[in-house]
Protein backbone atom coordinates (compact mmCIF):
# COMPACT_ATOMS: atom_id res chain seq x y z
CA UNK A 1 24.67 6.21 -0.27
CA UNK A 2 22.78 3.12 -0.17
CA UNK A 3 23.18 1.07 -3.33
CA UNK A 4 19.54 0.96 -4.19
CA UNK A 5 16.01 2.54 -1.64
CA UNK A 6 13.21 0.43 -2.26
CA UNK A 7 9.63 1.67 -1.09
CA UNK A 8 6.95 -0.42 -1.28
CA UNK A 9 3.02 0.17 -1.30
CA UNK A 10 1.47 -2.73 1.34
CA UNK A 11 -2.17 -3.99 0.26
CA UNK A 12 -1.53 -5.66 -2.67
CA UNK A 13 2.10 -5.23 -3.11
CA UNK A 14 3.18 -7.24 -0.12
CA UNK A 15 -0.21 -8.28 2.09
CA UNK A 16 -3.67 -9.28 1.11
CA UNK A 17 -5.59 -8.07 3.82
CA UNK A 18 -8.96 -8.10 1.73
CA UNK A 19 -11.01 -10.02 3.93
CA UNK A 20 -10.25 -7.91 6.81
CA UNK A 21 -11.08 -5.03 4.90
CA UNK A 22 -14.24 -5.84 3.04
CA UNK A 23 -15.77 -7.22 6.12
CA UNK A 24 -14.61 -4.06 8.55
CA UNK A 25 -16.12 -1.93 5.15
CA UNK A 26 -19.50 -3.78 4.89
CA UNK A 27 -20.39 -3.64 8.71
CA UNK A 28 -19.26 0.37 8.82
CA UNK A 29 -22.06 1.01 5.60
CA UNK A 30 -24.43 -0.97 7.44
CA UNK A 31 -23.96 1.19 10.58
CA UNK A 32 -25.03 3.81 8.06
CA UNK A 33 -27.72 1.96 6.50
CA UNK A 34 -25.44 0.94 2.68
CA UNK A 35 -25.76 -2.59 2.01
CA UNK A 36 -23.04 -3.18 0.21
CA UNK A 37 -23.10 -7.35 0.24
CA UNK A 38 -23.90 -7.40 -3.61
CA UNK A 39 -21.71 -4.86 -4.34
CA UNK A 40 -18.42 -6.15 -2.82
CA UNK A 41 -16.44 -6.50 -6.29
CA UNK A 42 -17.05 -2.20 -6.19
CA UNK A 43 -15.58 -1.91 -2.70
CA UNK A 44 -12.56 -4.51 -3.17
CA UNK A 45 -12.04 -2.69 -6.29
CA UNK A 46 -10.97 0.33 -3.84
CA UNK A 47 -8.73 -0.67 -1.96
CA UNK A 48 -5.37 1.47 -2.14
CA UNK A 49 -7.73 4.64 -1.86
CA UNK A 50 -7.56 6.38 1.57
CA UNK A 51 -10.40 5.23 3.56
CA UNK A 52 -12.14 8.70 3.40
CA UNK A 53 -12.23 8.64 -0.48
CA UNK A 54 -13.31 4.72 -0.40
CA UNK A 55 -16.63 5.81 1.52
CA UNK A 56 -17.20 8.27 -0.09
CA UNK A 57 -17.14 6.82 -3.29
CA UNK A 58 -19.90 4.07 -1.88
CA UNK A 59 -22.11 6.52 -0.60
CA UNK A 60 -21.28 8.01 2.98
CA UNK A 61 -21.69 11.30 2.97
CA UNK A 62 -18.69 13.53 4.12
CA UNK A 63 -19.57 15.04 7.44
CA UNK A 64 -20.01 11.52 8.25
CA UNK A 65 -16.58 10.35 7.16
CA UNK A 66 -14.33 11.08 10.24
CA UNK A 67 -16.44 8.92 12.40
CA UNK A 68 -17.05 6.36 9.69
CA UNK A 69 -13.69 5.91 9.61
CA UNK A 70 -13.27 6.02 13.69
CA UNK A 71 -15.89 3.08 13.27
CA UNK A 72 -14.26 0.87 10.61
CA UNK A 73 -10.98 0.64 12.59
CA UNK A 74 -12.52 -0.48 15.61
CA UNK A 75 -14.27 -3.66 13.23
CA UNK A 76 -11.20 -4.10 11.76
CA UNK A 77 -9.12 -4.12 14.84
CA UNK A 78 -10.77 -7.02 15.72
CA UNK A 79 -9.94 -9.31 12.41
CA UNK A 80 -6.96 -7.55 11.01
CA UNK A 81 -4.18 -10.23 12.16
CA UNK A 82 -6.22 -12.88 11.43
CA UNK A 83 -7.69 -12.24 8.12
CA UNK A 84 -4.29 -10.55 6.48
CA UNK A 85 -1.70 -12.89 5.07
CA UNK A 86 1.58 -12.48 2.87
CA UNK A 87 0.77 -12.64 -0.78
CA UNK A 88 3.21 -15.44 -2.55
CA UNK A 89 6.88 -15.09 -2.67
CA UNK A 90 6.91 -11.67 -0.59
CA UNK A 91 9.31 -13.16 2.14
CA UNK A 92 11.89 -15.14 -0.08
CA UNK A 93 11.94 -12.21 -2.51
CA UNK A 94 12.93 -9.69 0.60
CA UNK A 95 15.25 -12.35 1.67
CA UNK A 96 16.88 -12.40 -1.20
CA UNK A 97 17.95 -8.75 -1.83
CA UNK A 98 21.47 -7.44 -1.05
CA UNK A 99 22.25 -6.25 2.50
CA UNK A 100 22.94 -3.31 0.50
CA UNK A 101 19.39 -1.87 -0.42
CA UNK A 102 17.16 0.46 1.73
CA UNK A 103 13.67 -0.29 2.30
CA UNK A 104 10.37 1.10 3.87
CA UNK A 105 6.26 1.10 3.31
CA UNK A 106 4.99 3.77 1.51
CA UNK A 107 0.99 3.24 2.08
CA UNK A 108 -2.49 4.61 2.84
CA UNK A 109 -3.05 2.14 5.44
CA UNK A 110 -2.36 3.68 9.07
CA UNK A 111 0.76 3.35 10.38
CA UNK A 112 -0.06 1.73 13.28
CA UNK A 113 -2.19 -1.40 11.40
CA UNK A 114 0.95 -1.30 9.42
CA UNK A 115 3.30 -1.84 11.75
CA UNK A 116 0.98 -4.61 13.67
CA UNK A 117 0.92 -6.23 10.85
CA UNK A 118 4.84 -6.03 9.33
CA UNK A 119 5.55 -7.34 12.97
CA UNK A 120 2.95 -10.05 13.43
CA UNK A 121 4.12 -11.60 9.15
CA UNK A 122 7.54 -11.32 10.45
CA UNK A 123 9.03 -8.89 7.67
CA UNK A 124 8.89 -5.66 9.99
CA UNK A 125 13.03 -5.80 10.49
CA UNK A 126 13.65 -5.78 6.65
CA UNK A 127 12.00 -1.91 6.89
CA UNK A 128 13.60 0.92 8.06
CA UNK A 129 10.70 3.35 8.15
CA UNK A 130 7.00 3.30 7.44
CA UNK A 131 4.82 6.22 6.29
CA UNK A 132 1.37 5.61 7.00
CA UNK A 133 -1.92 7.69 5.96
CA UNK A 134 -1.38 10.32 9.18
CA UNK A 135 2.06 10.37 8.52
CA UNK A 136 1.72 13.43 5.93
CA UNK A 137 -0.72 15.62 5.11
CA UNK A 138 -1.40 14.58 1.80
CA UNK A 139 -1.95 10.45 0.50
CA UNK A 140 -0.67 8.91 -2.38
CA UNK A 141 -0.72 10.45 -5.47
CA UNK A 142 1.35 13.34 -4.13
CA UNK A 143 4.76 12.86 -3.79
CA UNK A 144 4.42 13.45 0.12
CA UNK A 145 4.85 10.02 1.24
CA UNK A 146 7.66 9.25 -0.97
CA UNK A 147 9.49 12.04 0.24
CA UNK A 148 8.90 11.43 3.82
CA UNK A 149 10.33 8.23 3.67
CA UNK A 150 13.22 9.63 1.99
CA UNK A 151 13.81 12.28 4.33
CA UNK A 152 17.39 12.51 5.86
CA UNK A 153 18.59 9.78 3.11
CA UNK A 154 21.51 10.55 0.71
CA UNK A 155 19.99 9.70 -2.38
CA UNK A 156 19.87 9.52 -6.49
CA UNK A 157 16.65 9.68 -7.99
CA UNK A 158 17.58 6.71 -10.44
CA UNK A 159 18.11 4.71 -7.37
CA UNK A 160 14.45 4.66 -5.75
CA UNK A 161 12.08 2.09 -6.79
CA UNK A 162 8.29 2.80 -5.65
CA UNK A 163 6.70 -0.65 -5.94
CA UNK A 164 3.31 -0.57 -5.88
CA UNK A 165 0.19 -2.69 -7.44
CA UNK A 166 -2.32 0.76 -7.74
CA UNK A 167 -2.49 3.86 -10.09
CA UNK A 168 -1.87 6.03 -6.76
CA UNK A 169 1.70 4.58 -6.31
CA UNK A 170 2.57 5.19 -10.06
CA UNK A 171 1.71 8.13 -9.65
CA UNK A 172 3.07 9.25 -6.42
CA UNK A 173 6.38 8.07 -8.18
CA UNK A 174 6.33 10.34 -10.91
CA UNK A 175 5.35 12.75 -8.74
CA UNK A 176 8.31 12.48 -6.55
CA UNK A 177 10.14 11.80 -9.50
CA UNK A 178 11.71 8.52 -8.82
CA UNK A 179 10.86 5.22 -10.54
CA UNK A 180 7.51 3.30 -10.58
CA UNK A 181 7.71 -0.21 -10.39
CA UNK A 182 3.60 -1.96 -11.23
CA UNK A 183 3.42 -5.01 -9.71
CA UNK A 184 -0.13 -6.91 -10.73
CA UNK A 185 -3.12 -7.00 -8.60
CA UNK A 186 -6.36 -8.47 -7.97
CA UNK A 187 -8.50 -5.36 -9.19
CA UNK A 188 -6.06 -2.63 -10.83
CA UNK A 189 -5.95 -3.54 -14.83
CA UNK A 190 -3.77 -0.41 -16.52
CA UNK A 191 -0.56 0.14 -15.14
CA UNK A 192 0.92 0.30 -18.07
CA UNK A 193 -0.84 3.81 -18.24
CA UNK A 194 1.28 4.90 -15.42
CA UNK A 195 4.87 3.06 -16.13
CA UNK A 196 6.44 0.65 -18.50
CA UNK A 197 7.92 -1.66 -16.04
CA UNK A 198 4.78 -4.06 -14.94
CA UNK A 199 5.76 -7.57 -13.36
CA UNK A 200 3.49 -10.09 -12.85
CA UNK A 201 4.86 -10.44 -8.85
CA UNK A 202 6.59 -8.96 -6.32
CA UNK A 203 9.66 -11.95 -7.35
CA UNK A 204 9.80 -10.73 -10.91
CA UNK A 205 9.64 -7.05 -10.18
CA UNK A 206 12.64 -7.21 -7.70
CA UNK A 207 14.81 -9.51 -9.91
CA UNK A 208 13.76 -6.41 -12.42
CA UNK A 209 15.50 -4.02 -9.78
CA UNK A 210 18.37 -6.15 -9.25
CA UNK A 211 19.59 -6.31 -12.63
CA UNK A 212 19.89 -2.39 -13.05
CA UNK A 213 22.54 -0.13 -12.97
């Protein structure tokens, strides 16, 4: 057994890909006649939702939703490497764990975007899976994704960490019953509603994980 599995959401835990995603959002809602340009705190304030439930939520209607979402990946295809960046200390906090821990992505981003972008940040080889949104049938909350990426693993429950910034991660961790790990975004405010270990960064949270048992 490993000595410790980390899983870790990816907007806002270890990438900021906001810009890409607000401005791939705000050209799909204009396709569909929402202007959204005043409302852009609302739609930034989404992001960790599935896509589906993000446009819905701003006013696409739902037999519109699979090719809303067909059309948002093509805008964002064109700025996602660009416009997404590391948030601070990601890379010298993964650099820093033991050899000894197990990590992947848990997220509601597609697993190919993920993977594009893992590769082009140069962190992809620290992960030995991702679970993306079409990876399971069901998104964070449910414990799907966790599970998946735990598949075939010899494992303790005390021993997985599922780091996330987002209500949906906390969740998904009790859920799968493993433990929840809030790390503090740009937009989600009560984590503390969800799990009693909240770090201001991605650095604190993992010296956090480090020090247990």
């Amino acid at each position: 057994m490993k000595e410790k599995i980390l899983l870790f959401d990816l907007d806002g835990t270890l990438i900021d890909s906001t810009d890409a995603i607000l401005e791939s959002f705000l050209k799909t809602t204009k396709f569909y006649g929402i202007d959204l340009d005043e409302r852009r705190d609302e739609v930034c304030a989404l992001i960790g939702m599935t896509l589906s439930d993000m446009f819905l939520k701003m006013g696409v209607i739902n037999e519109k939703i699979d090719e809303c979402i067909k059309i948002y990946r093509g805008y964002y295809r064109e700025v996602f490497l660009e416009k997404t960046h590391l948030l601070p200390k990601v890379k010298e906090a993964l650099e820093a764990l033991p050899n000894t821990y197990k990590m992947a992505v848990v997220t509601s981003k597609s697993h190919f975007f993920s993977e594009k972008i893992l590769e082009n940040l140069k962190i992809l080889k620290y992960f030995f899976t991702i679970v993306g949104i079409e990876d399971t049938e069901e998104p964070k909350p449910s414990a799907q994704p966790i599970l998946k990426a735990l598949e075939g693993i010899d494992y303790g429950q005390s021993k997985v960490f599922m780091i996330g910034d987002t209500l949906f991660d906390m969740q998904a961790a009790q859920n799968a019953g493993v433990i929840g790990i809030g790390v503090r975004g740009k937009y989600q405010k009560d984590l503390e509603k969800y799990t009693p270990f909240v770090f201001e960064d991605i650095a604190a949270a993992l010296d956090y994980i480090k020090e247990q048992e």
